[in-house]
C-alpha atoms as a PDB file:
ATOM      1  CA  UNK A   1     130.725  58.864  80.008  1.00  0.00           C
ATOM      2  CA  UNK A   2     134.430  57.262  79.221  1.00  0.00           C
ATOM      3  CA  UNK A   3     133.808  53.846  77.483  1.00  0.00           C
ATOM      4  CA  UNK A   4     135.861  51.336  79.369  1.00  0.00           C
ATOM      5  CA  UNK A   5     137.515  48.033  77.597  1.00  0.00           C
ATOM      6  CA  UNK A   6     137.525  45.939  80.409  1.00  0.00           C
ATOM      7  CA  UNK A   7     137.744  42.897  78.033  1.00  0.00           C
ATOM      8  CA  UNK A   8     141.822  42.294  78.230  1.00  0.00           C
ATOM      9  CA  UNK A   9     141.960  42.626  82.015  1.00  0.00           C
ATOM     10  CA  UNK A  10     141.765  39.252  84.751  1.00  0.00           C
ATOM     11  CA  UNK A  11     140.449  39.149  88.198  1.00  0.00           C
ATOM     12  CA  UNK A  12     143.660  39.668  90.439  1.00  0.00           C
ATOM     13  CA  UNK A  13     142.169  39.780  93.750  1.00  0.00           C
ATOM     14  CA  UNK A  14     144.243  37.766  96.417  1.00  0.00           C
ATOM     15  CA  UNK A  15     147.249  38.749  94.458  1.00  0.00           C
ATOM     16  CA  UNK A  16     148.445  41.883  96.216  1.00  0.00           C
ATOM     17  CA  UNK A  17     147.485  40.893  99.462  1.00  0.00           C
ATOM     18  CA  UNK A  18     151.199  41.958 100.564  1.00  0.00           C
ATOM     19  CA  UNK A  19     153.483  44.428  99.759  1.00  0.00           C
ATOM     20  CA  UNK A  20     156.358  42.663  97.741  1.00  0.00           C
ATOM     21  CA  UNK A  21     153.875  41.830  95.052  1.00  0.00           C
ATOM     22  CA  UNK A  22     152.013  45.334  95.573  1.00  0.00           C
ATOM     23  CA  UNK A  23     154.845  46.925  94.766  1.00  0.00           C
ATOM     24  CA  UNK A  24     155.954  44.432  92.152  1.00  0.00           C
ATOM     25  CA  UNK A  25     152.798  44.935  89.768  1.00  0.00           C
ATOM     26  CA  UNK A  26     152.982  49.135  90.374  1.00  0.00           C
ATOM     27  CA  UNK A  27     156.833  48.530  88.811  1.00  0.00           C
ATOM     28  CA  UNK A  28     155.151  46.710  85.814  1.00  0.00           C
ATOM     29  CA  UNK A  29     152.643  49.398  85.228  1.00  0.00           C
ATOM     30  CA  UNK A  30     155.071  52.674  86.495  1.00  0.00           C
ATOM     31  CA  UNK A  31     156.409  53.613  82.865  1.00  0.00           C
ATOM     32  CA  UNK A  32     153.391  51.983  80.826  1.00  0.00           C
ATOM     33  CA  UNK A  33     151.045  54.579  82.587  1.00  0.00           C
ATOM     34  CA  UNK A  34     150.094  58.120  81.472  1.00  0.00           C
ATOM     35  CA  UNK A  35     147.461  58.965  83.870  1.00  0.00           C
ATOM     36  CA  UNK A  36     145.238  57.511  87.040  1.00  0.00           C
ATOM     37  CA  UNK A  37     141.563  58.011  88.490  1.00  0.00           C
ATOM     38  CA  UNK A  38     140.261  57.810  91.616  1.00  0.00           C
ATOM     39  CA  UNK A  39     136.499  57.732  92.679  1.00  0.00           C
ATOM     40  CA  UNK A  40     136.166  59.499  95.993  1.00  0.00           C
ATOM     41  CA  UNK A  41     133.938  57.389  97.994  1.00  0.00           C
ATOM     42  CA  UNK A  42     133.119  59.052 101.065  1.00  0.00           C
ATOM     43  CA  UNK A  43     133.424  62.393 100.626  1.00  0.00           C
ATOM     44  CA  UNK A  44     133.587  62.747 104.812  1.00  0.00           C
ATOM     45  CA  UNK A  45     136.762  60.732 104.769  1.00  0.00           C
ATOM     46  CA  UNK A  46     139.739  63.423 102.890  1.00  0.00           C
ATOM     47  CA  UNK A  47     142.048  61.006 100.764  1.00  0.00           C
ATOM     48  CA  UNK A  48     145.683  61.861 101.418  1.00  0.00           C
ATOM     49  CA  UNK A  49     146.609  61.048  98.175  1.00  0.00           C
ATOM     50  CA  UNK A  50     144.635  63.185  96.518  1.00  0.00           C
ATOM     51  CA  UNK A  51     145.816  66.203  98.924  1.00  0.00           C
ATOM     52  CA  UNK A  52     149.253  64.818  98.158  1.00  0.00           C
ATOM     53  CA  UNK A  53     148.916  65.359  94.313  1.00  0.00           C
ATOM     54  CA  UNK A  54     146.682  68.074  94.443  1.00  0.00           C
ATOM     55  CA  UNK A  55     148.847  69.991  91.326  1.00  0.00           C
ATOM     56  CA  UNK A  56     148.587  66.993  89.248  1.00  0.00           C
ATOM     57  CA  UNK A  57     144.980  66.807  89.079  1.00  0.00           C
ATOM     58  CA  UNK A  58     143.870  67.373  85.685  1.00  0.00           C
ATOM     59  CA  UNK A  59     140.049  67.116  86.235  1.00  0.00           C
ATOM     60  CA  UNK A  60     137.410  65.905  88.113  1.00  0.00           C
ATOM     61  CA  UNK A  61     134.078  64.993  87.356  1.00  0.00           C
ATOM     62  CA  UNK A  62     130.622  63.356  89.140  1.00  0.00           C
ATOM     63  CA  UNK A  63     129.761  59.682  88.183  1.00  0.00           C
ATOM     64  CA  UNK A  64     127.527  57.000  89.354  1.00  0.00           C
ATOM     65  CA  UNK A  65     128.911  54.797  87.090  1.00  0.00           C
ATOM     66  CA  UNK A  66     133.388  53.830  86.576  1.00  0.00           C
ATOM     67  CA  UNK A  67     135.650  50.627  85.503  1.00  0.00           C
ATOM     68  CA  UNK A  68     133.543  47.656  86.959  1.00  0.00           C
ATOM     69  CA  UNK A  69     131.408  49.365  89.377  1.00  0.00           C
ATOM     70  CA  UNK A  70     128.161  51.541  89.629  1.00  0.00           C
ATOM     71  CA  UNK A  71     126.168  52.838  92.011  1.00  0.00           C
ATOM     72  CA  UNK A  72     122.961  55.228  92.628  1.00  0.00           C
ATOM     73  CA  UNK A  73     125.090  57.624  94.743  1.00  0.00           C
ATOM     74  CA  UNK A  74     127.227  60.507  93.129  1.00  0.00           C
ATOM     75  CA  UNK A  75     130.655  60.125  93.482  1.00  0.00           C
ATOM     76  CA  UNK A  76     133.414  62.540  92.938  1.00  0.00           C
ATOM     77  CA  UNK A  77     136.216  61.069  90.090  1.00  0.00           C
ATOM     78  CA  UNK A  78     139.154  62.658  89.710  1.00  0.00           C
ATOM     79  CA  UNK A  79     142.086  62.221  87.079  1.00  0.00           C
ATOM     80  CA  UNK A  80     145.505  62.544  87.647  1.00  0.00           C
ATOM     81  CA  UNK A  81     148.799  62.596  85.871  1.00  0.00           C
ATOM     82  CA  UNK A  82     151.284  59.682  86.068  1.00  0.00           C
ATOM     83  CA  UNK A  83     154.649  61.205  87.787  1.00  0.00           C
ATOM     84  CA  UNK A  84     157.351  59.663  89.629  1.00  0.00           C
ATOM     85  CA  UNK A  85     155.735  61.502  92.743  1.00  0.00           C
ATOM     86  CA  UNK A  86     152.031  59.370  92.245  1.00  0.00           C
ATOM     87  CA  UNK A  87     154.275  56.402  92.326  1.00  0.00           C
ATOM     88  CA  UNK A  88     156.588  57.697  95.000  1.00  0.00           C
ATOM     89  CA  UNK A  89     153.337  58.156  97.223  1.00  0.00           C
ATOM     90  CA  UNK A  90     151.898  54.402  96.059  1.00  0.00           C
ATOM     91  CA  UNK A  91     155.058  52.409  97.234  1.00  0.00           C
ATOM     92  CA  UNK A  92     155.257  53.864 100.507  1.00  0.00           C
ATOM     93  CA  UNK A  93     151.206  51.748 101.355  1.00  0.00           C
ATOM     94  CA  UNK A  94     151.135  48.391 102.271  1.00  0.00           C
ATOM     95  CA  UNK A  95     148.457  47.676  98.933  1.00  0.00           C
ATOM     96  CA  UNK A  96     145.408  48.676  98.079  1.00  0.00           C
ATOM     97  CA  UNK A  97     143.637  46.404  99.522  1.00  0.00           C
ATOM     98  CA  UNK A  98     143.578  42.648 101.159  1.00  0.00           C
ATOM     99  CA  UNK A  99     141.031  39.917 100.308  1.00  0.00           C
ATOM    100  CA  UNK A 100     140.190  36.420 101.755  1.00  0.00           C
ATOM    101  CA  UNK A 101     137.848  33.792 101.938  1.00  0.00           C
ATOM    102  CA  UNK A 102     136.938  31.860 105.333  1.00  0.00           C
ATOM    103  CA  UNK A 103     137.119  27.929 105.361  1.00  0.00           C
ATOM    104  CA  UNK A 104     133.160  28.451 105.230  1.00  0.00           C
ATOM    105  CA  UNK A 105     133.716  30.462 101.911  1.00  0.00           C
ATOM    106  CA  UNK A 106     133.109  33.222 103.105  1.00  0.00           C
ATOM    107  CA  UNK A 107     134.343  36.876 102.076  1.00  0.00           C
ATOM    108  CA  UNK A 108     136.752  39.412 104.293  1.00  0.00           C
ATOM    109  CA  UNK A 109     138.809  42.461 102.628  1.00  0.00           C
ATOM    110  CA  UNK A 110     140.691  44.507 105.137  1.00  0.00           C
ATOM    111  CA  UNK A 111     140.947  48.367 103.847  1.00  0.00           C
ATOM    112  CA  UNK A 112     144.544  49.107 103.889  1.00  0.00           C
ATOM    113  CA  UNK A 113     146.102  52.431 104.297  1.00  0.00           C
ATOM    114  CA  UNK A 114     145.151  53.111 100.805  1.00  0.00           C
ATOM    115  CA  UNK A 115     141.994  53.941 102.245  1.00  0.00           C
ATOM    116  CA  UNK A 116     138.443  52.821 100.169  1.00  0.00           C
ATOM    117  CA  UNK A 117     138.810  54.703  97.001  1.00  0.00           C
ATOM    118  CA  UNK A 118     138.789  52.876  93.712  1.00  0.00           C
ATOM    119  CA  UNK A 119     141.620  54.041  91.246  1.00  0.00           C
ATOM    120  CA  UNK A 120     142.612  52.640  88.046  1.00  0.00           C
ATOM    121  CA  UNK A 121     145.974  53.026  86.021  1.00  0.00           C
ATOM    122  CA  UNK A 122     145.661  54.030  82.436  1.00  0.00           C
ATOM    123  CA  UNK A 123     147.949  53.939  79.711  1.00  0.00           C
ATOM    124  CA  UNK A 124     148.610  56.421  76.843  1.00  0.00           C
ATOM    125  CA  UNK A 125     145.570  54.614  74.660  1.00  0.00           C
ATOM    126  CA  UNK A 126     143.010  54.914  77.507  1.00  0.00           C
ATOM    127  CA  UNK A 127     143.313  51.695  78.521  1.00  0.00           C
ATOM    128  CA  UNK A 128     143.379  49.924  81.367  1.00  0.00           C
ATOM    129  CA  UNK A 129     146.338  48.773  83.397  1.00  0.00           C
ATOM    130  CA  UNK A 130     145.257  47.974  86.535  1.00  0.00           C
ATOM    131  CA  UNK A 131     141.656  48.816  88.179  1.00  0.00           C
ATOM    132  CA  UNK A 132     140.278  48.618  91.866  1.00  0.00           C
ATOM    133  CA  UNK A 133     137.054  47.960  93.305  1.00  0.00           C
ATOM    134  CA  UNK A 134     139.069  48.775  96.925  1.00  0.00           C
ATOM    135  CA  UNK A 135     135.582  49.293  98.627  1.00  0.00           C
ATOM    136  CA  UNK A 136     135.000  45.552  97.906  1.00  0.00           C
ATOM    137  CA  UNK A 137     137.977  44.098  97.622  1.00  0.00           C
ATOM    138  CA  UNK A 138     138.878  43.717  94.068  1.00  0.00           C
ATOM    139  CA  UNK A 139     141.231  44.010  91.647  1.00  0.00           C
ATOM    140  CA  UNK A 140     141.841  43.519  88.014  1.00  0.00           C
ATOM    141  CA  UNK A 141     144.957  43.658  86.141  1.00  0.00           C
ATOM    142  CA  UNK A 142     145.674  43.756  82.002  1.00  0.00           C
ATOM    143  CA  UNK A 143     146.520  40.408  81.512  1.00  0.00           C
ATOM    144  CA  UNK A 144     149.586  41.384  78.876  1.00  0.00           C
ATOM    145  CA  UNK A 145     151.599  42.489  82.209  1.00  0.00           C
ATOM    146  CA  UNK A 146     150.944  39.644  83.758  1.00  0.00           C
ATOM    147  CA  UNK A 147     151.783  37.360  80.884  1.00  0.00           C
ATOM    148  CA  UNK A 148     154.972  39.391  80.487  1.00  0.00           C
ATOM    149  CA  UNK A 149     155.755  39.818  83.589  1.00  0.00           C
END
């Protein structure tokens, strides 16, 4: 089980609830990342991304347990390398995902055409650029790119 530092990275939820700034943080992270993964989470839905970089996949494994999240159920996680095709892919979607809170404080995410996977970005070190919890409506982002940004 990958050891994730999740200590440099700040919730970003609400922040890519369009696509100008969805595209805008995938530029800051495009030629900082080496590799991505991507927890299938309902094995009944097929992800179109992963059918779309099915050559790139370098392995896949079964975890309960990824960046920020864990769960009883086995998923399916699969790593893939960075290419100008993965990114090609990502800024065609509207964003991963889009979050909100009610005037009763209460939380809505919409699933995008991104689907409900989680995926995370990962640089050359094994750290983390960007992570998803898509399924709920999350995101977290390495604060350096944000700082620099």
């Amino acid at each position: 089980m990958k050891n994730y530092n999740l200590n440099n990275l700040i919730d970003y939820t609400t922040k890519l609830n369009n696509h100008k700034d969805y595209v805008k943080i995938l530029k800051q992270i495009e030629n900082k990342c080496a590799y991505i993964e991507i927890v299938l989470l309902d094995e009944r839905n097929s992800n179109k991304m992963l059918d779309y970089l099915k050559d790139d996949i370098i392995s896949e494994a079964i975890v309960s347990k990824w960046w920020q999240t864990g769960t009883i159920a086995k998923n399916k996680l699969f790593k893939i390398k960075s290419s100008k095709r993965l990114f090609e892919y990502l800024y065609n979607l509207k964003t991963f995902c889009i979050y909100s809170i009610s005037n009763d404080n209460k939380e809505y995410f919409e699933i995008t055409d991104f689907g409900y996977d989680d995926i995370a970005f990962f640089d050359t070190n094994d750290s983390i650029l960007l992570c998803t919890t898509t399924h709920e409506g999350y995101i977290s982002v390495r604060e350096d790119l944000i700082n620099n940004s």
